[in-house]
PDB file of N, CA and C in Angstrom:
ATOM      1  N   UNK A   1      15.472  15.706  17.446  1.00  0.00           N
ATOM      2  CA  UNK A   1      16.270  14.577  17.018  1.00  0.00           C
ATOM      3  C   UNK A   1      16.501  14.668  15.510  1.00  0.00           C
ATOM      4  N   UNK A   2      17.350  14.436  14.938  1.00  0.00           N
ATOM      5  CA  UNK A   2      18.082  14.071  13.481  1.00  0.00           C
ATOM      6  C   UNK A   2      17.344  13.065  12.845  1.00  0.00           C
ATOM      7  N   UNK A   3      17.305  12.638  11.836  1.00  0.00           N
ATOM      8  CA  UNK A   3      16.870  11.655  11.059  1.00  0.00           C
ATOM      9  C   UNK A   3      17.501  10.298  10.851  1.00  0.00           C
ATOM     10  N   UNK A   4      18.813  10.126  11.533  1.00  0.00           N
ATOM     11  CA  UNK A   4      19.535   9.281  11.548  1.00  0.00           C
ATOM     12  C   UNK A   4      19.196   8.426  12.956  1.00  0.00           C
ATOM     13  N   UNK A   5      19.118   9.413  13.880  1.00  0.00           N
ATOM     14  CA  UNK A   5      18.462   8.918  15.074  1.00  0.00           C
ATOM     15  C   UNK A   5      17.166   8.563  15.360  1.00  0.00           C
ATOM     16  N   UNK A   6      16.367   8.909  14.376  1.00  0.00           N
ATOM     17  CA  UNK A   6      14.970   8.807  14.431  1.00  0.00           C
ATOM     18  C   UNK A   6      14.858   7.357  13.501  1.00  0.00           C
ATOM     19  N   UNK A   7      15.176   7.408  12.909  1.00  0.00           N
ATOM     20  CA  UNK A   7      15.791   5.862  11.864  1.00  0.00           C
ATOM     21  C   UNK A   7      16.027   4.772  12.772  1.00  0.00           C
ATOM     22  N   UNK A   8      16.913   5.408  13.877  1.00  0.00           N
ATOM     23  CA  UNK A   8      17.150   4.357  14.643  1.00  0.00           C
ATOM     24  C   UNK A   8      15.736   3.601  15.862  1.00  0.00           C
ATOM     25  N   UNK A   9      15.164   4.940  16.087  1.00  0.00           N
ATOM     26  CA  UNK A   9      14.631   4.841  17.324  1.00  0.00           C
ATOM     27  C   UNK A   9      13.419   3.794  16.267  1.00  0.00           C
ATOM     28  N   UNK A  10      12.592   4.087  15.247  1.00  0.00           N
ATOM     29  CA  UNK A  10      11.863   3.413  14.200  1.00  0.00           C
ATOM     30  C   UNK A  10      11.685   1.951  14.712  1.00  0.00           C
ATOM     31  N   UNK A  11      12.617   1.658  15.161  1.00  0.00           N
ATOM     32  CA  UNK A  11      13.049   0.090  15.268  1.00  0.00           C
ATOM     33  C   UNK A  11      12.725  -0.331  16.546  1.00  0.00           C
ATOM     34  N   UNK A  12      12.995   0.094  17.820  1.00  0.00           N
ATOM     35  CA  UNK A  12      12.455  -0.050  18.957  1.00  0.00           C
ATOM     36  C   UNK A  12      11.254  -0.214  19.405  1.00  0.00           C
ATOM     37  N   UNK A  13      10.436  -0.388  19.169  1.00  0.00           N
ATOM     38  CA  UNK A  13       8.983  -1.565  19.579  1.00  0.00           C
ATOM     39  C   UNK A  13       7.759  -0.339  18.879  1.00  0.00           C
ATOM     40  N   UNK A  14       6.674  -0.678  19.042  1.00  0.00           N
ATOM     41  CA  UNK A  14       5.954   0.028  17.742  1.00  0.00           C
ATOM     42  C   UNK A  14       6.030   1.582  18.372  1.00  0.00           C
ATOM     43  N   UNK A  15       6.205   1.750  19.541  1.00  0.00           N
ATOM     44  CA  UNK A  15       6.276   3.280  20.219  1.00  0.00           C
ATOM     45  C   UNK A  15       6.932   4.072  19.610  1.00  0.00           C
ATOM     46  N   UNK A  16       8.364   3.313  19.633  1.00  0.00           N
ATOM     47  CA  UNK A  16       9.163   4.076  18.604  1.00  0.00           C
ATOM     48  C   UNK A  16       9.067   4.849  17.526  1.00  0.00           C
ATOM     49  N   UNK A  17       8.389   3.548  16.958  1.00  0.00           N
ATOM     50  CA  UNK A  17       7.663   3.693  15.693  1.00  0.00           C
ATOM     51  C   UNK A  17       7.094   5.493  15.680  1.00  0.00           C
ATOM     52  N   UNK A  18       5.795   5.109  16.293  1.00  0.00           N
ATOM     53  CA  UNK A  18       5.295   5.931  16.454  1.00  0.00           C
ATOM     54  C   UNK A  18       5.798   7.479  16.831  1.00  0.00           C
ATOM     55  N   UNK A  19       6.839   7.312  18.175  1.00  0.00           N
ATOM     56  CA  UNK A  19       7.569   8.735  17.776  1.00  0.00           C
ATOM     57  C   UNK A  19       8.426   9.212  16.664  1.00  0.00           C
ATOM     58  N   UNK A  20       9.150   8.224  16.116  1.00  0.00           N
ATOM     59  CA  UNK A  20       9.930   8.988  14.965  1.00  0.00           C
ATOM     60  C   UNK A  20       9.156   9.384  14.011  1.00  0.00           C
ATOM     61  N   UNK A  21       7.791   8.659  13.901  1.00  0.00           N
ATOM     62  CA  UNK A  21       7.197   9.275  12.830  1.00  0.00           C
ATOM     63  C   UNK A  21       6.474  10.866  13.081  1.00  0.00           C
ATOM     64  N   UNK A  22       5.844  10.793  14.470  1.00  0.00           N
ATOM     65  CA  UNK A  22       5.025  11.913  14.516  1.00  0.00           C
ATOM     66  C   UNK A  22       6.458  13.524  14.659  1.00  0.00           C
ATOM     67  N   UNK A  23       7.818  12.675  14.954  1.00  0.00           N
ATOM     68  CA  UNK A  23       8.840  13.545  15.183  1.00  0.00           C
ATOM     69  C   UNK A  23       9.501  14.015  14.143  1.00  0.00           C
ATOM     70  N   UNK A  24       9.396  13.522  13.026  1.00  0.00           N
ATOM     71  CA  UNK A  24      10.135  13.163  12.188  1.00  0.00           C
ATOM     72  C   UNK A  24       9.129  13.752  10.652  1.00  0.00           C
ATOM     73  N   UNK A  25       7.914  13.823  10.560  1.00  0.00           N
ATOM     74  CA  UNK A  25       7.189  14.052  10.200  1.00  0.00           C
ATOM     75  C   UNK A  25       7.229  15.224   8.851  1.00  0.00           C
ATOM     76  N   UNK A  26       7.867  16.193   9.534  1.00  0.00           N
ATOM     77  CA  UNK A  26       7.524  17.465   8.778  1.00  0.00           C
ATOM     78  C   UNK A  26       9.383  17.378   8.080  1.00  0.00           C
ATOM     79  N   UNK A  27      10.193  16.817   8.773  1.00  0.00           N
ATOM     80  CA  UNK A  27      11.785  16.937   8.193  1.00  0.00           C
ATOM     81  C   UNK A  27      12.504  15.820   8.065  1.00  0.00           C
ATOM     82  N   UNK A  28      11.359  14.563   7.117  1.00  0.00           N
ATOM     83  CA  UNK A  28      12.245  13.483   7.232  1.00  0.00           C
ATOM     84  C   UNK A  28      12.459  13.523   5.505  1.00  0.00           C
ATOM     85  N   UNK A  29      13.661  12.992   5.845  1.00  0.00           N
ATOM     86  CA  UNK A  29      14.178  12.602   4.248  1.00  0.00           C
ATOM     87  C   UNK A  29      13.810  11.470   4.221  1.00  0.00           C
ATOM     88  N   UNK A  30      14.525  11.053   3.058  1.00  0.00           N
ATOM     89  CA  UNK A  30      14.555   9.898   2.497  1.00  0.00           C
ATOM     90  C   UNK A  30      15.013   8.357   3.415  1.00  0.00           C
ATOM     91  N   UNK A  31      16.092   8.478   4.091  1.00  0.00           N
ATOM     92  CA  UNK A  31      16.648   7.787   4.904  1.00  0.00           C
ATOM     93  C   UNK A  31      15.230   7.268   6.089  1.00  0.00           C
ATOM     94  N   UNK A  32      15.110   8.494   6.556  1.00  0.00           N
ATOM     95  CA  UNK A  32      13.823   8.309   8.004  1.00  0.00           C
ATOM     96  C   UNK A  32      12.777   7.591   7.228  1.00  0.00           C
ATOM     97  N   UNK A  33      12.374   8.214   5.512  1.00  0.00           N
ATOM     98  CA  UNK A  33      11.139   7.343   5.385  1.00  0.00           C
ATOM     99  C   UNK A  33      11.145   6.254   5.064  1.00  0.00           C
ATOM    100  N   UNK A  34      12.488   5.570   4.325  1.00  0.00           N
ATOM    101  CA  UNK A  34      13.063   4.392   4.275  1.00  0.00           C
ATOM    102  C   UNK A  34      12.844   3.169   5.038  1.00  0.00           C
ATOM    103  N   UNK A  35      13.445   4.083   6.429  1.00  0.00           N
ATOM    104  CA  UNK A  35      13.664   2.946   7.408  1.00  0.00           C
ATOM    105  C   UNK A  35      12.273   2.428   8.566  1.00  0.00           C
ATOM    106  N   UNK A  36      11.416   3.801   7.852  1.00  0.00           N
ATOM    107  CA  UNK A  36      10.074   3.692   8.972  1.00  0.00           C
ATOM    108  C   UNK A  36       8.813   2.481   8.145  1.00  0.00           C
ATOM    109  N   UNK A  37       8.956   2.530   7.192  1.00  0.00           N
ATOM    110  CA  UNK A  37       8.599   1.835   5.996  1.00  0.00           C
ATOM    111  C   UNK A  37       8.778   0.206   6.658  1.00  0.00           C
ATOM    112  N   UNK A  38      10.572  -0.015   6.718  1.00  0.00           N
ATOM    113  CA  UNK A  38      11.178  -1.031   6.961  1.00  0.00           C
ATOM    114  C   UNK A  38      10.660  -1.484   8.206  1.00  0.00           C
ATOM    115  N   UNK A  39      10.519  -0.875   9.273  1.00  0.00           N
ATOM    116  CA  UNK A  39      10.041  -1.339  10.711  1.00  0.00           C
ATOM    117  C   UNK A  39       8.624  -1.487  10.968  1.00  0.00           C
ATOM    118  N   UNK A  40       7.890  -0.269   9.961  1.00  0.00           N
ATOM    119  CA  UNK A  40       6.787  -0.933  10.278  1.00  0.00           C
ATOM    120  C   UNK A  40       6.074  -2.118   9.516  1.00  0.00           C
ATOM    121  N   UNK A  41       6.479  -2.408   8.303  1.00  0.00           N
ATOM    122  CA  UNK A  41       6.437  -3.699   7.436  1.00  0.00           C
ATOM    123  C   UNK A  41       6.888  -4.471   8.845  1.00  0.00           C
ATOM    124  N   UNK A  42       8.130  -4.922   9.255  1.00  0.00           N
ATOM    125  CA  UNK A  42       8.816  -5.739  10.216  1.00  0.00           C
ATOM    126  C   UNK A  42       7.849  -6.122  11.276  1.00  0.00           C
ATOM    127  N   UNK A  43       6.578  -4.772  11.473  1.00  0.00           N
ATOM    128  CA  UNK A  43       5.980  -5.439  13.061  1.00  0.00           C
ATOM    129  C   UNK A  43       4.794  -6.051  12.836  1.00  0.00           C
ATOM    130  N   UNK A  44       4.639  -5.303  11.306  1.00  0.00           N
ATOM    131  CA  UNK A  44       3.456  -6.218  10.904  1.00  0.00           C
ATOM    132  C   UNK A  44       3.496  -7.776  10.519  1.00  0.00           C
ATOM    133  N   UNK A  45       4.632  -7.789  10.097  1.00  0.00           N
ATOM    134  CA  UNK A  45       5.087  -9.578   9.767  1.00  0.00           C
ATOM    135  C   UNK A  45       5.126 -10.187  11.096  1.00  0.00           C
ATOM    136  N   UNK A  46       5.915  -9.654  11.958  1.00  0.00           N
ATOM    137  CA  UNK A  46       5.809 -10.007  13.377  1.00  0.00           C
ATOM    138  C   UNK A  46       4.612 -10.620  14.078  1.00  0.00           C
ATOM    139  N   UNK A  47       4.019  -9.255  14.141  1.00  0.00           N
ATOM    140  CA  UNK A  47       2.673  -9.330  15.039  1.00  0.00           C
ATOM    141  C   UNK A  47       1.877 -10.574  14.068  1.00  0.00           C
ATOM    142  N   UNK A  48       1.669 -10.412  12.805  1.00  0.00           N
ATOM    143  CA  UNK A  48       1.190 -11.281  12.119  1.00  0.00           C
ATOM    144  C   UNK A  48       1.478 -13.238  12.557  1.00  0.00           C
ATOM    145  N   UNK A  49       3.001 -13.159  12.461  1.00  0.00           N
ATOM    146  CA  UNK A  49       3.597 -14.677  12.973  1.00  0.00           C
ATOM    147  C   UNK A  49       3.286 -15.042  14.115  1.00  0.00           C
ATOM    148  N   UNK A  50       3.458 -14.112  14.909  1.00  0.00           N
ATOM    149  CA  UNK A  50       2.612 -14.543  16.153  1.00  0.00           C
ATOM    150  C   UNK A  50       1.732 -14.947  16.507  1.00  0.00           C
ATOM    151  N   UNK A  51       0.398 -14.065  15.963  1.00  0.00           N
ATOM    152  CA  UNK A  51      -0.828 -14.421  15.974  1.00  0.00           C
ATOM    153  C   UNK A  51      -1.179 -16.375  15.416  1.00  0.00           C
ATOM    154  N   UNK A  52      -0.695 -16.144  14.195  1.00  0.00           N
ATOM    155  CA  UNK A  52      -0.247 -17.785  13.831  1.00  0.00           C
ATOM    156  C   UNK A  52      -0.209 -18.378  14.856  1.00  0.00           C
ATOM    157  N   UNK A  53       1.219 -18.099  15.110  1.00  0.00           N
ATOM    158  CA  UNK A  53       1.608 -19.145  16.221  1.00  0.00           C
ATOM    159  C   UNK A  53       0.807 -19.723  17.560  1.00  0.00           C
ATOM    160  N   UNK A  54       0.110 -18.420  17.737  1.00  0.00           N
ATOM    161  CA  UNK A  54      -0.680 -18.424  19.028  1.00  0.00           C
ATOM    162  C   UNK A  54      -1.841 -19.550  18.851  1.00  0.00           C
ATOM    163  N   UNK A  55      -2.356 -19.088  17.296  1.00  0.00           N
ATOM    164  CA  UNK A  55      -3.589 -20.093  16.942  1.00  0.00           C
ATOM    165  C   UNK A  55      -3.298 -21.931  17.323  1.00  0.00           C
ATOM    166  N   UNK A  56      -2.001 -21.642  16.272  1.00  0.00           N
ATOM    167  CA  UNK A  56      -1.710 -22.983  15.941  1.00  0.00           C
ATOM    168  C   UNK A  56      -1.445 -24.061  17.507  1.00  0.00           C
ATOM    169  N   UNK A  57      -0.567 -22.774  18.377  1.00  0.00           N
ATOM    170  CA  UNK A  57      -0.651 -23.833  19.904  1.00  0.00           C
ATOM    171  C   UNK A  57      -1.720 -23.846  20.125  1.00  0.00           C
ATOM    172  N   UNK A  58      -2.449 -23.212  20.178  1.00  0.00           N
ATOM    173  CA  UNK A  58      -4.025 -23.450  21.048  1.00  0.00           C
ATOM    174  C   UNK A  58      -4.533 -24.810  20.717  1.00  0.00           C
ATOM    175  N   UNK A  59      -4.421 -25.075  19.248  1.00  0.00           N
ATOM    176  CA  UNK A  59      -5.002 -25.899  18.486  1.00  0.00           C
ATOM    177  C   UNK A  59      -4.446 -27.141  18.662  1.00  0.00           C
ATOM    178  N   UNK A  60      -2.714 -26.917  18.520  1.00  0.00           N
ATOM    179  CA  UNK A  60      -1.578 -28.621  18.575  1.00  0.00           C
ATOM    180  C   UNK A  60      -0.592 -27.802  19.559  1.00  0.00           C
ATOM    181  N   UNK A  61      -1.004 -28.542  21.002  1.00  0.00           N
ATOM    182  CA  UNK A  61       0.234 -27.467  21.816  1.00  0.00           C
ATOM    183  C   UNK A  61       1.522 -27.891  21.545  1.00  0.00           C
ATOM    184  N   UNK A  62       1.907 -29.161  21.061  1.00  0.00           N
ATOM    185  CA  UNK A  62       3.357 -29.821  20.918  1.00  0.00           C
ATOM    186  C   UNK A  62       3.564 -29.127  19.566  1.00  0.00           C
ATOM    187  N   UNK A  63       3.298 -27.853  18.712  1.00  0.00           N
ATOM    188  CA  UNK A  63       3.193 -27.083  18.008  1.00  0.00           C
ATOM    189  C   UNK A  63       4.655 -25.621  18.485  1.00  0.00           C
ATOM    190  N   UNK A  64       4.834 -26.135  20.036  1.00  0.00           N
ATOM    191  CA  UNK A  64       4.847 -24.407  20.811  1.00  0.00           C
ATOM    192  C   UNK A  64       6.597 -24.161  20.688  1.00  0.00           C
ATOM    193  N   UNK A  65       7.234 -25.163  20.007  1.00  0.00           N
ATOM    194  CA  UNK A  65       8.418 -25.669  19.223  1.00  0.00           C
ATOM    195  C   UNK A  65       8.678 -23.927  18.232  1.00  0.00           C
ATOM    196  N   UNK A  66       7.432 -23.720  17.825  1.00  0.00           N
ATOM    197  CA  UNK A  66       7.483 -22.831  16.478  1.00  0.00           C
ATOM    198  C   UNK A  66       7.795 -21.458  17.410  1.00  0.00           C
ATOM    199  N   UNK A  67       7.397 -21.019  18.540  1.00  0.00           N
ATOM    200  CA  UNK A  67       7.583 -19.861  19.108  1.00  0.00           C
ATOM    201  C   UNK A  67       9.105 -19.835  18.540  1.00  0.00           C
ATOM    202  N   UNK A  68      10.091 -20.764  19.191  1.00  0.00           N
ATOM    203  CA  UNK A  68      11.270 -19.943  19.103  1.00  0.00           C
ATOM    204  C   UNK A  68      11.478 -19.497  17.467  1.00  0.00           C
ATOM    205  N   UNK A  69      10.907 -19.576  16.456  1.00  0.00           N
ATOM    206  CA  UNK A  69      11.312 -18.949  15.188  1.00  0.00           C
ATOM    207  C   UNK A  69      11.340 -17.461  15.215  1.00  0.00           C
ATOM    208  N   UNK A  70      10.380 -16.566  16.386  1.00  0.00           N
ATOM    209  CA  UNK A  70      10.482 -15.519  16.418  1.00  0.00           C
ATOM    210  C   UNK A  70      11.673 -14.846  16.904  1.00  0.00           C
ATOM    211  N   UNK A  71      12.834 -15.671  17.242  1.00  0.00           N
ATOM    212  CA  UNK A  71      13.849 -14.693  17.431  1.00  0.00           C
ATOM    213  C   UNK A  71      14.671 -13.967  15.915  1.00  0.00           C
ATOM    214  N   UNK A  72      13.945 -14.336  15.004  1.00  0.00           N
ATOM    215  CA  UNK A  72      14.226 -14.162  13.836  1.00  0.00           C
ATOM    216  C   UNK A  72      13.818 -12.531  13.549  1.00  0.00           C
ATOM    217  N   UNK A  73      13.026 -12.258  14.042  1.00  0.00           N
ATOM    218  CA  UNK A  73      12.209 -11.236  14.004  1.00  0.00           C
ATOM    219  C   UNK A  73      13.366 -10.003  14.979  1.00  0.00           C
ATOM    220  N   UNK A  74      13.968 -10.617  15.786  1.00  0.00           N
ATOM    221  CA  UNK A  74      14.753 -10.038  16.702  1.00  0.00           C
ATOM    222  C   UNK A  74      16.432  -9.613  16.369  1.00  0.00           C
ATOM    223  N   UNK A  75      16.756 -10.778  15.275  1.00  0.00           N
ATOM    224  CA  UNK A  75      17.880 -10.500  14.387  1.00  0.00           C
ATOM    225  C   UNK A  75      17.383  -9.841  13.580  1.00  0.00           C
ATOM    226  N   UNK A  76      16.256  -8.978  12.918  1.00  0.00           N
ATOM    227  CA  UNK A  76      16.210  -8.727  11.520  1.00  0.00           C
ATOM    228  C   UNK A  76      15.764  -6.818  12.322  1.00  0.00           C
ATOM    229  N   UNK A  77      15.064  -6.706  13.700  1.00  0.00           N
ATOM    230  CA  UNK A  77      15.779  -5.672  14.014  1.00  0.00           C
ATOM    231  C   UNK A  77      16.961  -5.180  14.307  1.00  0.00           C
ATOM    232  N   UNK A  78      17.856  -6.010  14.783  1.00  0.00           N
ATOM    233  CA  UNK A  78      19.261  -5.526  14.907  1.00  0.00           C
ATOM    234  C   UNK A  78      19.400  -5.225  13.597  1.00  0.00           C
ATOM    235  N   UNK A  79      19.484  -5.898  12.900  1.00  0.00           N
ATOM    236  CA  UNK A  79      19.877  -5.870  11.165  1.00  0.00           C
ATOM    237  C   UNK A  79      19.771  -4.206  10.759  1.00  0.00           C
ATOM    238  N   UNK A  80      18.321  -3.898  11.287  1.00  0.00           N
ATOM    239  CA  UNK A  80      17.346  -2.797  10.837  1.00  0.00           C
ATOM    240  C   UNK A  80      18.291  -1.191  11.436  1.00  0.00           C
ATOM    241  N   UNK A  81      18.351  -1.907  12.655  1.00  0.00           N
ATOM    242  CA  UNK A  81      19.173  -0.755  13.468  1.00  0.00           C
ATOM    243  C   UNK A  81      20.430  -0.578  12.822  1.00  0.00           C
ATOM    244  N   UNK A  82      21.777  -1.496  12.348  1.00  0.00           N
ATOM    245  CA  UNK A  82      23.052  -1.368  12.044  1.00  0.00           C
ATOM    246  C   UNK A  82      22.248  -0.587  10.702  1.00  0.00           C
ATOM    247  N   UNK A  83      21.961  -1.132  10.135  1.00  0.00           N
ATOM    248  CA  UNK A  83      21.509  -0.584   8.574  1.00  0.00           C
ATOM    249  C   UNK A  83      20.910   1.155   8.554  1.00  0.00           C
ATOM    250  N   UNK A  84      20.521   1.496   9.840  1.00  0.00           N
ATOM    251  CA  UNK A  84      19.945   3.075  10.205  1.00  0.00           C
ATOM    252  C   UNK A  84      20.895   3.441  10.775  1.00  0.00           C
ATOM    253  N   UNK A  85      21.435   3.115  11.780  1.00  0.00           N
ATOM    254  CA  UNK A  85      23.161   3.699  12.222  1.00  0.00           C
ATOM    255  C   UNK A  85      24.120   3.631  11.241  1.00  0.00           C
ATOM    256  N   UNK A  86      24.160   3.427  10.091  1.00  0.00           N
ATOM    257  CA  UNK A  86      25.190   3.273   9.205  1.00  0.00           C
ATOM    258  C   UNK A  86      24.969   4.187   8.300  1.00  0.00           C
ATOM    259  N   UNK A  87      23.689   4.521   7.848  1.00  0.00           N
ATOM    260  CA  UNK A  87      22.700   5.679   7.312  1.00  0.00           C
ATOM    261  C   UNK A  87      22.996   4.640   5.957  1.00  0.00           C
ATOM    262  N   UNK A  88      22.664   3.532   5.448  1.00  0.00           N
ATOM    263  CA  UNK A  88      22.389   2.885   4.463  1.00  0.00           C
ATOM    264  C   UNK A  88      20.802   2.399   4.204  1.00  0.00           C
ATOM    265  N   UNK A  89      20.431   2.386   3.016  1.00  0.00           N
ATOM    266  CA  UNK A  89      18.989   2.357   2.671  1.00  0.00           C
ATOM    267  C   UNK A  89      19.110   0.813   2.235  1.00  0.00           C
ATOM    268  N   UNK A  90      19.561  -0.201   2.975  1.00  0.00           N
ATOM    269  CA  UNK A  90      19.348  -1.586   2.325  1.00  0.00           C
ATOM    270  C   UNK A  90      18.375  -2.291   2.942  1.00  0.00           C
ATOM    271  N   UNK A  91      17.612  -3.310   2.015  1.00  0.00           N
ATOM    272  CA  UNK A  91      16.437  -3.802   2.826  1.00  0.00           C
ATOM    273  C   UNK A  91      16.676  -5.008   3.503  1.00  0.00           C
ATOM    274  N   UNK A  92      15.647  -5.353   4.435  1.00  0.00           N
ATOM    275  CA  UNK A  92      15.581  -6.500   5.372  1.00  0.00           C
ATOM    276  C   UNK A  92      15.958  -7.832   4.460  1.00  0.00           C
ATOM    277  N   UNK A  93      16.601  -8.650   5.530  1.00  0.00           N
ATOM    278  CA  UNK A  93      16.195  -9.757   4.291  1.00  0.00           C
ATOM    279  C   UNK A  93      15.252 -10.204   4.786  1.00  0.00           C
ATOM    280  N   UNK A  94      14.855 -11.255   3.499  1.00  0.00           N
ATOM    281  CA  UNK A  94      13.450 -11.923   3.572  1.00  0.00           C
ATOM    282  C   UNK A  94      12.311 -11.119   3.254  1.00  0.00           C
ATOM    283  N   UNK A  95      11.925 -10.509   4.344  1.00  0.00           N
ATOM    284  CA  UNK A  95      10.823  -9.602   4.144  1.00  0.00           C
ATOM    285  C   UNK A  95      11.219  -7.710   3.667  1.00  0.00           C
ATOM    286  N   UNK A  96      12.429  -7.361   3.752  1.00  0.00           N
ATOM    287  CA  UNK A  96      12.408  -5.800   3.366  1.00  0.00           C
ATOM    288  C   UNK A  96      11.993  -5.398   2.282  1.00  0.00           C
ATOM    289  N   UNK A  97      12.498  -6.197   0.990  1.00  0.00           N
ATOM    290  CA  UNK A  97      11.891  -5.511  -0.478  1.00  0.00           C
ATOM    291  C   UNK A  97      10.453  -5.725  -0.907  1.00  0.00           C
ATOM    292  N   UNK A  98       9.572  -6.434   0.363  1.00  0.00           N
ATOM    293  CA  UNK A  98       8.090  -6.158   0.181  1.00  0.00           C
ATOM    294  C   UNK A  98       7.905  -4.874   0.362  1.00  0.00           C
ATOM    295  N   UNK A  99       8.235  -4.279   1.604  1.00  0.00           N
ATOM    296  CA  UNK A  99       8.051  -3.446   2.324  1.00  0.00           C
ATOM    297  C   UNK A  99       8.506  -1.537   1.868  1.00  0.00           C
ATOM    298  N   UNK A 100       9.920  -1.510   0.827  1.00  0.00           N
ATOM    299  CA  UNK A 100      10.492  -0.746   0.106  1.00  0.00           C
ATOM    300  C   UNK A 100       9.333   0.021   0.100  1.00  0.00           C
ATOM    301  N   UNK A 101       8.574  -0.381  -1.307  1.00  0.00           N
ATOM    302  CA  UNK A 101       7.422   0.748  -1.782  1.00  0.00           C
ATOM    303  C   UNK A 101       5.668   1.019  -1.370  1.00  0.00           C
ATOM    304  N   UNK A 102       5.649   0.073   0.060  1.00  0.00           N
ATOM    305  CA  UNK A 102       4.398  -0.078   0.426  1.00  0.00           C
ATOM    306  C   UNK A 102       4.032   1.781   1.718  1.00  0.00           C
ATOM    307  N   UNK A 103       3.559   1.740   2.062  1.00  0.00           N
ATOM    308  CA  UNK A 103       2.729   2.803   3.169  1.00  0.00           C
ATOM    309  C   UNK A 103       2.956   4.105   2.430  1.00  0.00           C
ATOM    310  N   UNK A 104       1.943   4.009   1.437  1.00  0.00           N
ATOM    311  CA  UNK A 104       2.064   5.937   0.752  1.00  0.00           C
ATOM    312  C   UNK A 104       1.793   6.742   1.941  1.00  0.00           C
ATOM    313  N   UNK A 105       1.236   6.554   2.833  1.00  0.00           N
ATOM    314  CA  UNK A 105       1.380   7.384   3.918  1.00  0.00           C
ATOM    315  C   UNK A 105       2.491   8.297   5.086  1.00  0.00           C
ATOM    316  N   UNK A 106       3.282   7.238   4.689  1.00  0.00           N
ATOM    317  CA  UNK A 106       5.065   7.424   5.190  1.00  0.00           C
ATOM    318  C   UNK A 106       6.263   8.949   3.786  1.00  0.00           C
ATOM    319  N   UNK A 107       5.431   8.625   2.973  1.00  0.00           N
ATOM    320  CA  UNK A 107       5.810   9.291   2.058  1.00  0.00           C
ATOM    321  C   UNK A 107       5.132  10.525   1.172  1.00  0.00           C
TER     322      UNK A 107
END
């Protein structure tokens, strides 16, 4: 796979993740490490809000209102994907320019 496609796949649930990186590994530019950066920041905010959320119903179930905020998480992969199919390095909003210079490991 290309790096443009691997950019893309990045975005598709943490598996993805996981293959573009181990695929992508030895011949990714700039673009692939960009966008792997971007998604995996994204699942960590994710997985993170969730967990929240999960607490907080347990705790106040008339709380369970807050689930639907995670479709936010669901626009900001599409976002992620047009932005890797387009081969542009722009960040998420909200959360992408945390994410820019974090995982020396990606790089």
């Amino acid at each position: 796979m290309d790096n443009k496609t691997l950019s893309i796949v990045s975005y598709i649930t943490i598996i993805g993740w996981l293959i573009a990186y181990f695929a992508g590994k030895e011949k990714a530019n700039d673009l692939l490490k960009y966008h792997l950066r971007q998604s995996l920041g994204l699942f960590i905010c994710s997985a993170a809000f969730n967990i929240i959320v999960t607490i907080l119903v347990l705790i106040i179930p008339a709380l369970a209102i807050l689930s639907y905020f995670s479709i936010i998480f669901l626009i900001l992969i599409i976002l992620g994907i047009l932005n890797a199919a387009n081969e542009v390095k722009k960040p998420l909003p909200i959360i992408g320019k945390i994410f820019e210079n974090q995982f020396a490991f990606i790089g």
